[in-house]
Protein backbone atom coordinates (compact mmCIF):
# COMPACT_ATOMS: atom_id res chain seq x y z
CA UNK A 1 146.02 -51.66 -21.70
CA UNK A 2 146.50 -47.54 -21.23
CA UNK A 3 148.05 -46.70 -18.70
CA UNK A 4 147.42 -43.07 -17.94
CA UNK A 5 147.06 -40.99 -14.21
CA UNK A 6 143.66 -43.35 -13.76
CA UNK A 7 144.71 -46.73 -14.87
CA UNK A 8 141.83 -49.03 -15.79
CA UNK A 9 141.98 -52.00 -14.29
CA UNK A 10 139.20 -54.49 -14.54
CA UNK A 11 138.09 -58.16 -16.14
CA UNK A 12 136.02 -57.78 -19.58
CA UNK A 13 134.08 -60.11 -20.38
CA UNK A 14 132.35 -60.48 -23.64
CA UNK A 15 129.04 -61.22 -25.06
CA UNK A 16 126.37 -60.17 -27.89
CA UNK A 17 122.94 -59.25 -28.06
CA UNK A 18 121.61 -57.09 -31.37
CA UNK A 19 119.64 -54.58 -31.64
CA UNK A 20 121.26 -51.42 -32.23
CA UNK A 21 119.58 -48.32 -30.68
CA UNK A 22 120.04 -44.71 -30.93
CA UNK A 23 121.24 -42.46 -28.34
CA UNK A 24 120.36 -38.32 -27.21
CA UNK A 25 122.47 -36.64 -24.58
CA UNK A 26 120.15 -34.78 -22.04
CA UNK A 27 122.58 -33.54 -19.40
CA UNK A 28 122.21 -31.21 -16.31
CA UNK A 29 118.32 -29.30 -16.73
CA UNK A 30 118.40 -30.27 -20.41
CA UNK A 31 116.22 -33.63 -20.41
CA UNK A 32 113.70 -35.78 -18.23
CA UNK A 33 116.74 -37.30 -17.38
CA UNK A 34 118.34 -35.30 -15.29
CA UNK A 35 118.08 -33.93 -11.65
CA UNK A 36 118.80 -30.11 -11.18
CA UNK A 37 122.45 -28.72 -10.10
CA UNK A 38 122.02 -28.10 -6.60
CA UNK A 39 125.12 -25.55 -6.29
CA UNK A 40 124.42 -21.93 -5.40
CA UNK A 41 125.60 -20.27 -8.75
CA UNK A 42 123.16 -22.01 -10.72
CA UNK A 43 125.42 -25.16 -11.50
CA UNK A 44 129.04 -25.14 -12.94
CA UNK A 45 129.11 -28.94 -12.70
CA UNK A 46 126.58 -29.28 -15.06
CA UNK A 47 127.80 -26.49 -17.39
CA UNK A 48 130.87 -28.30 -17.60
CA UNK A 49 129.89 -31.67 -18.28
CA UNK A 50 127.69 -30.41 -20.93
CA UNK A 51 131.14 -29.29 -22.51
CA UNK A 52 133.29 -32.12 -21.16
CA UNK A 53 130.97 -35.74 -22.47
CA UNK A 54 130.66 -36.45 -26.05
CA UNK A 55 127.64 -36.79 -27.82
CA UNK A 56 126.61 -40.22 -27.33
CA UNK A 57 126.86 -42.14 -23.77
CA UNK A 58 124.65 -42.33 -20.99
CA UNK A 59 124.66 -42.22 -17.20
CA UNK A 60 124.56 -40.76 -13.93
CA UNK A 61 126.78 -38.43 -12.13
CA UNK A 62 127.10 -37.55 -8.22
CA UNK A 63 129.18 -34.99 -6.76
CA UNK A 64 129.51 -33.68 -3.16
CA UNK A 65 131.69 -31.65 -0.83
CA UNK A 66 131.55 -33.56 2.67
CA UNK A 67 128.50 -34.79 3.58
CA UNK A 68 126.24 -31.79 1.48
CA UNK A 69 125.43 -32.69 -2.20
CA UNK A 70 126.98 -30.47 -5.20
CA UNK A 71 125.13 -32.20 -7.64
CA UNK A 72 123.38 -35.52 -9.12
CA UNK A 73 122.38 -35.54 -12.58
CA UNK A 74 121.80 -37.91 -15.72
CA UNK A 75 122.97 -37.72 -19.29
CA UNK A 76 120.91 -40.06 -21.78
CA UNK A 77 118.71 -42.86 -21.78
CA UNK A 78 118.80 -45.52 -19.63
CA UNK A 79 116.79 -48.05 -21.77
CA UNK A 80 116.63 -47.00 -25.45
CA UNK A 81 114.03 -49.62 -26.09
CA UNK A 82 112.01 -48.01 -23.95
CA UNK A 83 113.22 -43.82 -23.96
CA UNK A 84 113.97 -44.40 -20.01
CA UNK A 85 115.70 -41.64 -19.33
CA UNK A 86 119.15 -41.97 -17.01
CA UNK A 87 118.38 -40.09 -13.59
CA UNK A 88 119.81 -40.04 -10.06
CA UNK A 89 117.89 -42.87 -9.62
CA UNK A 90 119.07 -45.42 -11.85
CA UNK A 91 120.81 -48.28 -11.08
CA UNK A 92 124.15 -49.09 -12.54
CA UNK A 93 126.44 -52.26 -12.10
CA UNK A 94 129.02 -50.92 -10.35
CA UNK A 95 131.48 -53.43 -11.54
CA UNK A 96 134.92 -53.58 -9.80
CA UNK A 97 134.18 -50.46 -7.99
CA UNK A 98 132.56 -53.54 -5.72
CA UNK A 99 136.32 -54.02 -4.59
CA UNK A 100 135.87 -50.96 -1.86
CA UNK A 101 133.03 -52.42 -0.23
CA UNK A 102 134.79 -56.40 -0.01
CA UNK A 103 137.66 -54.51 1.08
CA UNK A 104 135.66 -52.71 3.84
CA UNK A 105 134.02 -56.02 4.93
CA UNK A 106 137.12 -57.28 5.93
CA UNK A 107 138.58 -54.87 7.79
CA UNK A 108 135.23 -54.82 9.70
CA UNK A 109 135.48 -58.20 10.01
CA UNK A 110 139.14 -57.29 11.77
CA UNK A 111 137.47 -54.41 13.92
CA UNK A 112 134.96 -57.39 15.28
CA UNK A 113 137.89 -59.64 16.25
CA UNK A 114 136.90 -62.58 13.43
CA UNK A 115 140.07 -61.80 11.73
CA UNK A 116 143.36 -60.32 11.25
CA UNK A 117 144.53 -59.05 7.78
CA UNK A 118 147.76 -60.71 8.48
CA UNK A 119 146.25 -64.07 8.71
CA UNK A 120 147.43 -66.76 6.18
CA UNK A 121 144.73 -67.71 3.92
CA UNK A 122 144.78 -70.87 4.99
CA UNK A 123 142.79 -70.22 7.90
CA UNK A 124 139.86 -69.58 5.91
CA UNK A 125 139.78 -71.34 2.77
CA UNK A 126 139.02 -74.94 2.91
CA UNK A 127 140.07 -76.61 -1.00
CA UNK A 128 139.69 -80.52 0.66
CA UNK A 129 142.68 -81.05 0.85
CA UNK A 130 146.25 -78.84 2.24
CA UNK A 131 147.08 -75.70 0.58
CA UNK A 132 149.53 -76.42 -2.30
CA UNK A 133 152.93 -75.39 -0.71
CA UNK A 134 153.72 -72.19 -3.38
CA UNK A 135 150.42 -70.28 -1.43
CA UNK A 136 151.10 -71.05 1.94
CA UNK A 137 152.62 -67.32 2.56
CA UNK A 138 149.22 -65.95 0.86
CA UNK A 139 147.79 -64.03 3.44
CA UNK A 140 144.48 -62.29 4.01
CA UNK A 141 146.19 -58.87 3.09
CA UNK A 142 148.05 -59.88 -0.19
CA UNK A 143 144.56 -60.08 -1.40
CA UNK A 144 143.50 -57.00 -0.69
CA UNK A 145 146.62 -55.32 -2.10
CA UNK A 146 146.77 -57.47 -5.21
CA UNK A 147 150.14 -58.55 -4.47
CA UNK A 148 149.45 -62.20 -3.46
CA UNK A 149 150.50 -63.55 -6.74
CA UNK A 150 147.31 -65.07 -7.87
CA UNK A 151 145.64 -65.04 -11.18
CA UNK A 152 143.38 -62.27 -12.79
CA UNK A 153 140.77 -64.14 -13.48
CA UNK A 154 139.86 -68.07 -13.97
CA UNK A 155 137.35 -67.74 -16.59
CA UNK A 156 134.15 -65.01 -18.61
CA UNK A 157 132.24 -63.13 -15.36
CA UNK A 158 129.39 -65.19 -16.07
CA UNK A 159 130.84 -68.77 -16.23
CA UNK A 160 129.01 -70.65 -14.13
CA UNK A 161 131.48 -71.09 -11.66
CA UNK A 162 130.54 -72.14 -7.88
CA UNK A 163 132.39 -71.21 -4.50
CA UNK A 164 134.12 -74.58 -4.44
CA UNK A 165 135.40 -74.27 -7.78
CA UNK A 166 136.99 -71.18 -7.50
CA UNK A 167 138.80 -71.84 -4.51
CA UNK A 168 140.10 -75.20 -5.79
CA UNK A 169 140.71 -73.45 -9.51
CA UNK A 170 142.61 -70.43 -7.37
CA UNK A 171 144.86 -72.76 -5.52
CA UNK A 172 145.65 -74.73 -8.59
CA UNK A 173 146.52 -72.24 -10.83
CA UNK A 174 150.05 -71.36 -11.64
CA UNK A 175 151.35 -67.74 -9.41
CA UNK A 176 152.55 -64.92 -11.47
CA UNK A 177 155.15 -64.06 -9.05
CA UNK A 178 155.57 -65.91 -5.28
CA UNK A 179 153.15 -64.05 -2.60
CA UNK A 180 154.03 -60.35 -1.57
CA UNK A 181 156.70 -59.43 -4.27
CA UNK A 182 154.70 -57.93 -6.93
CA UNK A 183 151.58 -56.63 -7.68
CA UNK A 184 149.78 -57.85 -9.99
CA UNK A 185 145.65 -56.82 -10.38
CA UNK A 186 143.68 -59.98 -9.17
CA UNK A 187 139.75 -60.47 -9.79
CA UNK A 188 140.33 -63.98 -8.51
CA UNK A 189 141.74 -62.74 -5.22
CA UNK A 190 138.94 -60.73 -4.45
CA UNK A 191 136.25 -63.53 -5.12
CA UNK A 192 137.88 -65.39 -2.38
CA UNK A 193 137.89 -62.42 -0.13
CA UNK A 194 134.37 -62.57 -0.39
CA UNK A 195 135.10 -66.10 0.50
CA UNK A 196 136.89 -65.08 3.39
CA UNK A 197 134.21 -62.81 4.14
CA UNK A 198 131.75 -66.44 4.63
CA UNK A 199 133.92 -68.33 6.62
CA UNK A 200 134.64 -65.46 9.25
CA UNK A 201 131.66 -64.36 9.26
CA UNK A 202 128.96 -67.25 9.07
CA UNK A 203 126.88 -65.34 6.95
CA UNK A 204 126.61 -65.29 3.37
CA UNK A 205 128.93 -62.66 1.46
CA UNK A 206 126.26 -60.19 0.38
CA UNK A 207 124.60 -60.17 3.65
CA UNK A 208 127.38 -59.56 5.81
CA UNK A 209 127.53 -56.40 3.51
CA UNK A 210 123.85 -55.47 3.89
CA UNK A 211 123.80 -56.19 8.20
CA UNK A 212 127.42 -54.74 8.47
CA UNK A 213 127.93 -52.11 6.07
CA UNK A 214 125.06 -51.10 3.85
CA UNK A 215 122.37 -51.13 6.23
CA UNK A 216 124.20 -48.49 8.83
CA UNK A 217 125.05 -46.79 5.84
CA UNK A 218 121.15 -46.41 4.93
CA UNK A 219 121.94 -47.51 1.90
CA UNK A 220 118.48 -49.99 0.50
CA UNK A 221 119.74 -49.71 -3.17
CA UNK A 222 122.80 -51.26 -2.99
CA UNK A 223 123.43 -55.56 -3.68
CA UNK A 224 123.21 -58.64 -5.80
CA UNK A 225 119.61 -59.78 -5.08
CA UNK A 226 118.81 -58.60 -1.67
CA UNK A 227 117.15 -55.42 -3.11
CA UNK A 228 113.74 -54.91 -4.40
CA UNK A 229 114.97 -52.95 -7.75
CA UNK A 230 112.07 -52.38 -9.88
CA UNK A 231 113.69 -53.27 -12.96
CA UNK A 232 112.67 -50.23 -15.16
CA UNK A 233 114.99 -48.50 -13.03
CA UNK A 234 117.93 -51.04 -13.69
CA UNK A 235 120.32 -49.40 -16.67
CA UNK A 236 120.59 -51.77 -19.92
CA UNK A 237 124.04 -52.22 -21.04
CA UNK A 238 125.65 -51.21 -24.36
CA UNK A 239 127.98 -52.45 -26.68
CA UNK A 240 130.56 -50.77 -28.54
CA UNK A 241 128.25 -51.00 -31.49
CA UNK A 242 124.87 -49.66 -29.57
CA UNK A 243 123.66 -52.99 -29.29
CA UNK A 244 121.57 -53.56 -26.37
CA UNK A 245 123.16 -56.27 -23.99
CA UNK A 246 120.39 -56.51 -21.34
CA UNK A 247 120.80 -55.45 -17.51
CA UNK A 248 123.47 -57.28 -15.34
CA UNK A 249 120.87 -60.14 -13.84
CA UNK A 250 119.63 -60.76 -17.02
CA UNK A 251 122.87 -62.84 -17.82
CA UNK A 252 123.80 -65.99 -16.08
CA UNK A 253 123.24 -65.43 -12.13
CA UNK A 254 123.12 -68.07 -9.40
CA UNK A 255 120.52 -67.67 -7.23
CA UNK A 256 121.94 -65.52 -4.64
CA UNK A 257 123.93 -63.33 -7.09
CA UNK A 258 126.85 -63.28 -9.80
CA UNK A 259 128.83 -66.57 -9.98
CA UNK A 260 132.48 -66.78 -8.47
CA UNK A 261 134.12 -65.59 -10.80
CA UNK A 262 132.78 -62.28 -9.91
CA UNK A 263 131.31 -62.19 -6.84
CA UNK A 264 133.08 -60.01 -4.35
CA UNK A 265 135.64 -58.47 -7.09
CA UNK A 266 132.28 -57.11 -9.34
CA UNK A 267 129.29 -56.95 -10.20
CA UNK A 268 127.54 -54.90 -7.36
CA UNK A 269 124.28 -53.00 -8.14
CA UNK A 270 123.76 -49.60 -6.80
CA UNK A 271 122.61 -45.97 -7.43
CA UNK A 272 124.11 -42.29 -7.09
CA UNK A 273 122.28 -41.30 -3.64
CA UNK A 274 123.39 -44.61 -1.84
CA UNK A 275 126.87 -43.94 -3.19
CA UNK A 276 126.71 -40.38 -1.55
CA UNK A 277 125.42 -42.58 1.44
CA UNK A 278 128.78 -44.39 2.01
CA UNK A 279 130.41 -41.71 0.91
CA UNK A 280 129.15 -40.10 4.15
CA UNK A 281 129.16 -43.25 6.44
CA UNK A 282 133.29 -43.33 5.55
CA UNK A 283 133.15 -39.30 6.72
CA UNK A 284 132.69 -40.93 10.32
CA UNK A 285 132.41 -44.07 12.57
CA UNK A 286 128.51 -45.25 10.82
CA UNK A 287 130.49 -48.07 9.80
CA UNK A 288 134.17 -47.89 10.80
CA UNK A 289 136.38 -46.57 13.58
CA UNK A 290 138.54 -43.85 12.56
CA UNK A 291 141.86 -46.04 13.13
CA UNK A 292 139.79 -48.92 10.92
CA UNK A 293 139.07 -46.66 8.40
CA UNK A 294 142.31 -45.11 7.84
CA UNK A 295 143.46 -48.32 6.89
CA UNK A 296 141.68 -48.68 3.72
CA UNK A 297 143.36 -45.90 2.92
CA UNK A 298 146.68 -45.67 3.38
CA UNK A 299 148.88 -46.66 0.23
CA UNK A 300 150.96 -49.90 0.54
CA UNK A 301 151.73 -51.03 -2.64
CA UNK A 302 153.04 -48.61 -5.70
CA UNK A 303 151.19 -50.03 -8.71
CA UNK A 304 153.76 -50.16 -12.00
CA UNK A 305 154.27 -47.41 -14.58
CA UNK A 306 151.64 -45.48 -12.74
CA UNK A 307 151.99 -42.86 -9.84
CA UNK A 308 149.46 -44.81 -8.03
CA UNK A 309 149.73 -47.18 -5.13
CA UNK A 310 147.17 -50.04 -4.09
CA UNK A 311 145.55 -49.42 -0.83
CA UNK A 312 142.76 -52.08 0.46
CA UNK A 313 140.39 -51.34 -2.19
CA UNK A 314 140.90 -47.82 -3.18
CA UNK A 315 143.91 -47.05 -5.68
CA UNK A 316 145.72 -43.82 -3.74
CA UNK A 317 147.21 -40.88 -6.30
CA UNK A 318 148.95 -37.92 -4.81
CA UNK A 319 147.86 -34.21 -6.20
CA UNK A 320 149.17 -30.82 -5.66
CA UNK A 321 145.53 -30.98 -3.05
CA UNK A 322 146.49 -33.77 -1.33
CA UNK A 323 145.89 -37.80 -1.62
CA UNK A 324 142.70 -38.68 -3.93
CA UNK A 325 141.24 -42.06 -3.25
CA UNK A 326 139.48 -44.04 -6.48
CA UNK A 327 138.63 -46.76 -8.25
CA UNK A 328 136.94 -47.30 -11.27
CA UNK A 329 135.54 -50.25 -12.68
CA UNK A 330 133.77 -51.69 -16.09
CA UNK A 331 133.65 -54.11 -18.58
CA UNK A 332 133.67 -53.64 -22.57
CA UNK A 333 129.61 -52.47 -22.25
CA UNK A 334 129.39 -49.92 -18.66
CA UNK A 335 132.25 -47.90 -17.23
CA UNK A 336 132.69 -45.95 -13.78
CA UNK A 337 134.40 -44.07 -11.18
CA UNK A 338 134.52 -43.62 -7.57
CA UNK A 339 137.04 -40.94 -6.30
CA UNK A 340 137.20 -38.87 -3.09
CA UNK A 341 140.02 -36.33 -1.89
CA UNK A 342 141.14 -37.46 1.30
CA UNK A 343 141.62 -33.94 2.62
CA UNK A 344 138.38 -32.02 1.99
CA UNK A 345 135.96 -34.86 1.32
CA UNK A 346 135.08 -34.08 -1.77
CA UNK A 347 133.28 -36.85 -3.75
CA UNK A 348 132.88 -37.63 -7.51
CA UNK A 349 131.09 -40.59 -9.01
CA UNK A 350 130.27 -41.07 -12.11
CA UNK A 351 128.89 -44.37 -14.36
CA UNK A 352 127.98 -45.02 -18.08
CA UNK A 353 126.12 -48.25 -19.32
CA UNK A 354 127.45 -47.35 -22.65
CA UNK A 355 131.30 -47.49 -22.19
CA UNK A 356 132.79 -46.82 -26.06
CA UNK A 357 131.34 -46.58 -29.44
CA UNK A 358 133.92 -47.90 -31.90
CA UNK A 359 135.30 -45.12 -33.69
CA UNK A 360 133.62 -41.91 -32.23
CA UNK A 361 134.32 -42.03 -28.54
CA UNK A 362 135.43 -43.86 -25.34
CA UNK A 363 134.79 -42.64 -22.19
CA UNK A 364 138.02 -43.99 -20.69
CA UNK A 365 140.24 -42.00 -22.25
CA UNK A 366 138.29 -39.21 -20.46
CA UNK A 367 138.23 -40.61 -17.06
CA UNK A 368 141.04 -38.67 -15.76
CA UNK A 369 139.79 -35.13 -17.35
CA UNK A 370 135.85 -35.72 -16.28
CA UNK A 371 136.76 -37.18 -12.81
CA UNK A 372 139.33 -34.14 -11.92
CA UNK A 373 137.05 -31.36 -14.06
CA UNK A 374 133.78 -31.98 -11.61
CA UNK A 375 136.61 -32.27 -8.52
CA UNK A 376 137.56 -28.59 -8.93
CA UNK A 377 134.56 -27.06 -9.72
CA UNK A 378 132.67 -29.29 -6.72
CA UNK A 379 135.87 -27.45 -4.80
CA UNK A 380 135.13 -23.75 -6.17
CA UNK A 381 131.41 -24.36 -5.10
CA UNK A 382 129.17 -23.90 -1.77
CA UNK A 383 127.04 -26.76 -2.19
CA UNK A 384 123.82 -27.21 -0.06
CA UNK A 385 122.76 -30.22 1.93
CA UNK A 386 120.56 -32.35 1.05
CA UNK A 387 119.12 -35.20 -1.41
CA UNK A 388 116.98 -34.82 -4.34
């Protein structure tokens, strides 16, 4: 693993479908694809991505300055099989990006009295039996900062793997170090947040979300299976090798959404303008009180051989302009990041369902240069409010 000033951090997981497919960048006003700059000098963001991305990938790419948009635009094809060009509009897996939003469930869960982050989980997670004594300290906010000791994963994203399972597998499995000392990156630990996020709430994980948190947001684009996405607009993954590897529900999905093994830690579907959405909700109190939100936030746990720390969902890096909140989030087919500076609101998303192509380019070792490049010039510009 790299371990650079954005530090990927995220479960692969691994499977094949041919059919290798070509690719044309069409960035900014170049292609179909792409939604006009909506910046008052006639669109620096776009003039440097055009420089910035390789030849080759494909995605979408929101920026904005507060609540008013600096730009939305996509690069490449969505579908290759079809020449569905990427646009604002497209909907991406999100992958552990998903982490922000589980993480913002349960501190509104705290804000509406059904929990405290302190609380062991114990109180919430119910294996049929007593929880094995080396996880009795776990609490509710060791799994949010990844420092509850647990596993990073108990198995492929797609095993079928149910609720039950995961909480008994979790509870069985063998701590990396004993709860609060370390921190070590856990997708297990956020699946049974999203656990957590059941039993406190009654409701089921993704709905909470969508009453709690999505829905005040006005975001309608945003889910497992509680949208209506027509699936043209759903991004097809791709492989290190081009070859097509379907969209995200066209792998093995339970009913209601991802199995366990990545509900709640990935696996989220959304688009650029209902990103923008919570960006703005998390500007104010649509969602969260001011004191509530501060706490996902505020750094708690310096992340090793990085100058990170672990927040409750949000990685926290200081800069020269202050704190910058992110996360990113992929798998060895998509790749993404979420960042926003903590001090002028600026926010920069940007997602690719074509991650690497062996030999020619991968788009992580770029995170840090694309994420911080459309961050300055979103800073330099005056952008207008608004939505295309």
């Amino acid at each position: 693993m790299r371990t650079t000033a954005f530090r990927r951090r995220h479960h692969r997981r691994r499977t094949t479908v041919a059919a290798a497919l070509a690719v044309v960048l069409t960035l900014g006003g170049c292609g179909a694809g792409a939604e006009a700059s909506r910046t008052r000098d006639g669109g620096s963001v776009a003039d440097f991505l055009r420089g910035a991305l390789p030849v080759g990938p494909s995605g979408t790419v929101v920026a904005a300055r507060g609540d008013r948009l600096a730009y939305c635009g996509g690069f490449g094809t969505a579908d290759r099989a079809a020449g569905t060009p990427a646009s604002c509009r497209t909907v991406y897996d999100v992958a552990s990006i998903t982490k922000q939003f589980t993480a913002a469930a349960i501190v509104k869960l705290e804000v509406m009295g059904r929990l405290r982050v302190s609380d062991p989980i114990s109180r919430f997670l119910r294996p049929g039996g007593a929880i094995p004594e080396d996880k009795r300290a776990i609490t509710v906010e060791h799994l949010l900062t990844h420092t509850s000791g647990l596993v990073e994963a108990l198995g492929d994203d797609y095993d079928p793997l149910s609720r039950e399972q995961l909480v008994r597998r979790a509870l069985s499995s063998e701590l990396r170090s004993p709860p609060g000392e370390e921190f070590h990156y856990s997708n297990t630990g956020y699946s049974l947040l999203a656990v957590v996020v059941e039993e406190a709430s009654g409701e089921s994980y993704e709905r909470f979300l969508a009453r709690h948190l999505f829905g005040p947001a006005g975001m309608k684009q945003t889910g497992y299976v509680l949208p209506d996405w027509p699936r043209h607009l759903v991004a097809v993954e791709y492989d290190s090798k081009g070859r097509s590897q379907g969209r995200p529900f066209d792998h093995p999905w339970a009913s209601d959404g991802p199995h366990w093994n990545l509900r709640g830690n990935g696996g989220m579907l959304s688009t650029a303008p209902d990103i923008l959405r919570w960006h703005r909700a998390l500007l104010g109190n649509t969602v969260l009180p001011e004191q509530a939100r501060s706490k996902l936030f505020t750094p708690r746990v310096p992340q090793p051989e990085t100058d990170n720390s672990y927040a409750y969902g949000w990685n926290i890096r200081d800069t020269p302009d202050g704190p910058l909140a992110w996360h990113d989030g992929g798998n060895d087919w998509t790749l993404g990041l979420l960042s926003r500076t903590l001090h002028d609101g600026i926010l920069v998303f940007w997602i690719s369902n074509h991650a690497h192509q062996d030999g020619t380019w991968n788009l992580e070792d770029q995170a840090e240069a694309l994420t911080l490049g459309v961050t300055d010039r979103v800073r330099a510009e005056r952008p207008q409010r608004g939505f295309p």
